[in-house]
PDB file of N, CA and C in Angstrom:
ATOM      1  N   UNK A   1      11.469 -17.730   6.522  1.00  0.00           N
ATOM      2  CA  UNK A   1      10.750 -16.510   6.805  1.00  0.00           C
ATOM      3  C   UNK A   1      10.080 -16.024   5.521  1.00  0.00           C
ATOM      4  N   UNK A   2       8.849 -15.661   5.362  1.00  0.00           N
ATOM      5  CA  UNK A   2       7.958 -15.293   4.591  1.00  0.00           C
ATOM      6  C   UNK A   2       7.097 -13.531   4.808  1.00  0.00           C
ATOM      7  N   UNK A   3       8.035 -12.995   3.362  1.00  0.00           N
ATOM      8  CA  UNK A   3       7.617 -11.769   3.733  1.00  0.00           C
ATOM      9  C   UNK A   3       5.820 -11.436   3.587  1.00  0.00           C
ATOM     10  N   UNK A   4       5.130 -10.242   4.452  1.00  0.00           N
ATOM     11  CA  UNK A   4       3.879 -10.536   3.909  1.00  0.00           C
ATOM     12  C   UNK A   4       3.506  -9.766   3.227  1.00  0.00           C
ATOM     13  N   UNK A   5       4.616  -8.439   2.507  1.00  0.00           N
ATOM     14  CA  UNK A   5       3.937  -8.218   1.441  1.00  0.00           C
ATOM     15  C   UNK A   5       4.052  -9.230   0.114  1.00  0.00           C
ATOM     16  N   UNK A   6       4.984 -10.193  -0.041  1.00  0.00           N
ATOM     17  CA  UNK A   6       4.909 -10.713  -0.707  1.00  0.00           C
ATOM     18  C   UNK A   6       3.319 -11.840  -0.913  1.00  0.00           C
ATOM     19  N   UNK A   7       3.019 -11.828   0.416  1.00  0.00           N
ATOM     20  CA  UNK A   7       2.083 -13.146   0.619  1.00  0.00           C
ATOM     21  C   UNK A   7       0.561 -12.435   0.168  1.00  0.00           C
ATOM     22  N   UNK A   8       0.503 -10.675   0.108  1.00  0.00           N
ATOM     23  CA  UNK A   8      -0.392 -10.214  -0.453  1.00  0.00           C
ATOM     24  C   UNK A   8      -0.218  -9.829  -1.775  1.00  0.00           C
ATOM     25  N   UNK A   9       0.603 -10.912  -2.144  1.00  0.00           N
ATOM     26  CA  UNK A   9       0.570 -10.939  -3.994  1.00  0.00           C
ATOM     27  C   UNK A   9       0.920  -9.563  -4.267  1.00  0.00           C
ATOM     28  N   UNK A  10       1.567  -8.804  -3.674  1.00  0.00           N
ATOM     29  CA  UNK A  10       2.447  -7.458  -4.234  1.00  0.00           C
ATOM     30  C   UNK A  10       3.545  -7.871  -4.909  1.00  0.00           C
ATOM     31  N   UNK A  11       3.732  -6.634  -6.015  1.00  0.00           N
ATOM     32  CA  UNK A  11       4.819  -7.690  -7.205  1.00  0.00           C
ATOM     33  C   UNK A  11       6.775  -7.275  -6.586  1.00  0.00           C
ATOM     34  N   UNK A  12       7.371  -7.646  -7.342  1.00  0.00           N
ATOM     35  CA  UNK A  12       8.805  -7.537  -6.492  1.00  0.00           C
ATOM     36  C   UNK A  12       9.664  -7.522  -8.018  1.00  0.00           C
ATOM     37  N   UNK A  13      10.231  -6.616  -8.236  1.00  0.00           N
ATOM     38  CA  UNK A  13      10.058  -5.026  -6.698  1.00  0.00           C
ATOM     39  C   UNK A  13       8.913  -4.317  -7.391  1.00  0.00           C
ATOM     40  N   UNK A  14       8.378  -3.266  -5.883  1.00  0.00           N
ATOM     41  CA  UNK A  14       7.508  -2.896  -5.893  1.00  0.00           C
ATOM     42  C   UNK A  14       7.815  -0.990  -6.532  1.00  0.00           C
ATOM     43  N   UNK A  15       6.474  -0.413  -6.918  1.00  0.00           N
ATOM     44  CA  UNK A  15       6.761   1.029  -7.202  1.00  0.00           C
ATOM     45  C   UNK A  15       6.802   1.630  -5.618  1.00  0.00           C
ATOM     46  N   UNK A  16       7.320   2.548  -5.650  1.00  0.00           N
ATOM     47  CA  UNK A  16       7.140   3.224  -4.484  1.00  0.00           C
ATOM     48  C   UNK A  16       5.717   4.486  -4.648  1.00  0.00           C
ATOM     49  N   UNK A  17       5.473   3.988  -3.157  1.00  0.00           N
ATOM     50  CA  UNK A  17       3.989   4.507  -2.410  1.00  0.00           C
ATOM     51  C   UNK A  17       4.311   4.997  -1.378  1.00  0.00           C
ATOM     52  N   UNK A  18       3.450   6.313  -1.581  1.00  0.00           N
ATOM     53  CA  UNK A  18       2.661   6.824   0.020  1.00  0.00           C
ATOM     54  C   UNK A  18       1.670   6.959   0.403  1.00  0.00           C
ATOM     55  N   UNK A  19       1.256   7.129   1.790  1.00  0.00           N
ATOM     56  CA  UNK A  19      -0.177   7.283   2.443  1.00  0.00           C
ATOM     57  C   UNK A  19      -0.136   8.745   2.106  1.00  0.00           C
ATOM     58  N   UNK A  20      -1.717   9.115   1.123  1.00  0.00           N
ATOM     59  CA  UNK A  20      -2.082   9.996   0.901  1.00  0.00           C
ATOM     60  C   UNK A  20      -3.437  10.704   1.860  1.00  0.00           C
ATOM     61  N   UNK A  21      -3.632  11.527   2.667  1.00  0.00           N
ATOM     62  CA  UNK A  21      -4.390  11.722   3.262  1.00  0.00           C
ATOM     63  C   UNK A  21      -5.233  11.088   4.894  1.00  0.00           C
ATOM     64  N   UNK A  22      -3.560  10.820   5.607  1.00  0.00           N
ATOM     65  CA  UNK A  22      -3.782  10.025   6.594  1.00  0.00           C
ATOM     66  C   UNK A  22      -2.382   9.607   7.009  1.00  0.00           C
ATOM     67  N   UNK A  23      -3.050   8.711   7.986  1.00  0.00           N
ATOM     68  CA  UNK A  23      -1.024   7.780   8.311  1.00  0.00           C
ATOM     69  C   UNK A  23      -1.484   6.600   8.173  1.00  0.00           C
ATOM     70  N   UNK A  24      -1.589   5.445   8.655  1.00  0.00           N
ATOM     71  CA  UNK A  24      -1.128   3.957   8.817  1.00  0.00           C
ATOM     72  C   UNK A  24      -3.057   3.587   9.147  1.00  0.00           C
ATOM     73  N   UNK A  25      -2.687   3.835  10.655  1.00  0.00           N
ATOM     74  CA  UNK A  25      -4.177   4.214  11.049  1.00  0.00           C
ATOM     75  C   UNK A  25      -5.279   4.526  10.316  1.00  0.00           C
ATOM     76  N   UNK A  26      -5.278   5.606   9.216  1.00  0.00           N
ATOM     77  CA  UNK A  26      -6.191   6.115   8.508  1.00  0.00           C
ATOM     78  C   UNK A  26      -6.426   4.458   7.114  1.00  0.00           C
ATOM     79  N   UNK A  27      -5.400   4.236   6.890  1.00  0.00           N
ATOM     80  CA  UNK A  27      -5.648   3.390   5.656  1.00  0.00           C
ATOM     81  C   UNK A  27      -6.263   2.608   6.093  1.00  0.00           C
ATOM     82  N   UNK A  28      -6.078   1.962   7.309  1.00  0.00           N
ATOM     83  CA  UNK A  28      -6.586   0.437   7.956  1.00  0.00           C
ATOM     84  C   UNK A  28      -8.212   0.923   8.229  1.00  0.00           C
ATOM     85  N   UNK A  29      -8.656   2.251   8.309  1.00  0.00           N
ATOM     86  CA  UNK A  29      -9.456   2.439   8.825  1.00  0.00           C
ATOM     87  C   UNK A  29     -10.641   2.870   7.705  1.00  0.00           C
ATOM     88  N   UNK A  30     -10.279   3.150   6.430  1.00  0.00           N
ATOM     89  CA  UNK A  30     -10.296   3.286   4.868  1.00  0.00           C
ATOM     90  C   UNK A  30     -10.266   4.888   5.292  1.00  0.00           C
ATOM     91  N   UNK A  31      -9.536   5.584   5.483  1.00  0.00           N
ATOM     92  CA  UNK A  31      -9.705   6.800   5.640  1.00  0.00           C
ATOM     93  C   UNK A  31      -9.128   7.631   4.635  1.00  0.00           C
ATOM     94  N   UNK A  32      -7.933   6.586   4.287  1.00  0.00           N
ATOM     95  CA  UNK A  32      -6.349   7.439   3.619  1.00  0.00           C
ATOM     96  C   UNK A  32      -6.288   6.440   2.510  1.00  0.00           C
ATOM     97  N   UNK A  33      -5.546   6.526   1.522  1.00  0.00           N
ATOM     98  CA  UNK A  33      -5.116   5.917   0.188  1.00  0.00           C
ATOM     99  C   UNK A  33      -3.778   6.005   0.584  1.00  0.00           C
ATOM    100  N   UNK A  34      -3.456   4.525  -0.041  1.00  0.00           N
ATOM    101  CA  UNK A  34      -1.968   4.537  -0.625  1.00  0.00           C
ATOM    102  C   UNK A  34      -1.668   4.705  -1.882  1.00  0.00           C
ATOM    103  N   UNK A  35      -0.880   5.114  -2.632  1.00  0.00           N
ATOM    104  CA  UNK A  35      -0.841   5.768  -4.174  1.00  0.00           C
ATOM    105  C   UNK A  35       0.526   5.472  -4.245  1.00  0.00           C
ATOM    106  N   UNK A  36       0.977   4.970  -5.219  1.00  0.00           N
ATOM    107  CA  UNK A  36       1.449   4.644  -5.645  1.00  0.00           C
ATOM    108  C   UNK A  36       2.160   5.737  -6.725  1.00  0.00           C
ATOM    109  N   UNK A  37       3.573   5.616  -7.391  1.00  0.00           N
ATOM    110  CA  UNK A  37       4.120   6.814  -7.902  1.00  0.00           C
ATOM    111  C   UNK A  37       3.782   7.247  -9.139  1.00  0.00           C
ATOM    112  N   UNK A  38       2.631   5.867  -9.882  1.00  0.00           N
ATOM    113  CA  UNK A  38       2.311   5.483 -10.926  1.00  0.00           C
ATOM    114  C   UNK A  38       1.332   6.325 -10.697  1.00  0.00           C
ATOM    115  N   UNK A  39       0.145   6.570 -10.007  1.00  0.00           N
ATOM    116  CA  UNK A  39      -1.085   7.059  -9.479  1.00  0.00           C
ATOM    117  C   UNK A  39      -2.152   5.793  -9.144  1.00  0.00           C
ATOM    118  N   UNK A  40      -1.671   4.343  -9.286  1.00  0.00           N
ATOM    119  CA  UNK A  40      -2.176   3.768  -8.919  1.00  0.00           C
ATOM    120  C   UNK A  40      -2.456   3.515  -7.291  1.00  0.00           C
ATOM    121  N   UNK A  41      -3.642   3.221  -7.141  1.00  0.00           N
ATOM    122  CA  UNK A  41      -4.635   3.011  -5.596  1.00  0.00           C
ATOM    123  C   UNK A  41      -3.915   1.904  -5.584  1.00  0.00           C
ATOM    124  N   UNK A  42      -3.119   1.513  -4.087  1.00  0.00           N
ATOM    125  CA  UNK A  42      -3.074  -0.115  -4.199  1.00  0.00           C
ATOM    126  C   UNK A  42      -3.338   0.154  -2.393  1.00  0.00           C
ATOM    127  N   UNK A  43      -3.867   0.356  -2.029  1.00  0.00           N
ATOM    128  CA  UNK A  43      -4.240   0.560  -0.477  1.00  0.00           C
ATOM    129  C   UNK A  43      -5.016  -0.761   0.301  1.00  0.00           C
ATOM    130  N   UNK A  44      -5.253  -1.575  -0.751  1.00  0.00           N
ATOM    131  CA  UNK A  44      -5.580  -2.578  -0.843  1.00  0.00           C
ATOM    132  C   UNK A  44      -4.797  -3.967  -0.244  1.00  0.00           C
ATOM    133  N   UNK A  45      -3.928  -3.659  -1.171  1.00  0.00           N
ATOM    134  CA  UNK A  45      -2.669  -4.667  -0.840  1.00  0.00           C
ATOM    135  C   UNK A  45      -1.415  -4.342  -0.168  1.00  0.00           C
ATOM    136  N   UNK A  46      -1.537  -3.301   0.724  1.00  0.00           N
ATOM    137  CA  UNK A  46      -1.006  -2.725   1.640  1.00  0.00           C
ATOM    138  C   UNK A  46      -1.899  -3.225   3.060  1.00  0.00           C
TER     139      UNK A  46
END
């Protein structure tokens, strides 16, 4: 079994993130950011 955040080259372990300005829906949709605790954007590789 192959995790897929790993398979989107996210590093391990990861910082912890939230959806900023949206839910799940919004990111997929580029609506919302994921941010990271660092302040890094990784909404990307989410």
């Amino acid at each position: 079994m192959v995790c897929p955040k790993v398979l989107a080259s996210l590093p391990i372990p990861r910082n912890l993130a939230e959806i900023i300005g949206g839910n799940g829906e919004d990111v997929w949709c580029g609506r919302a950011r994921v941010i990271e605790n660092t302040g890094a954007d990784c909404h990307r590789g989410i």
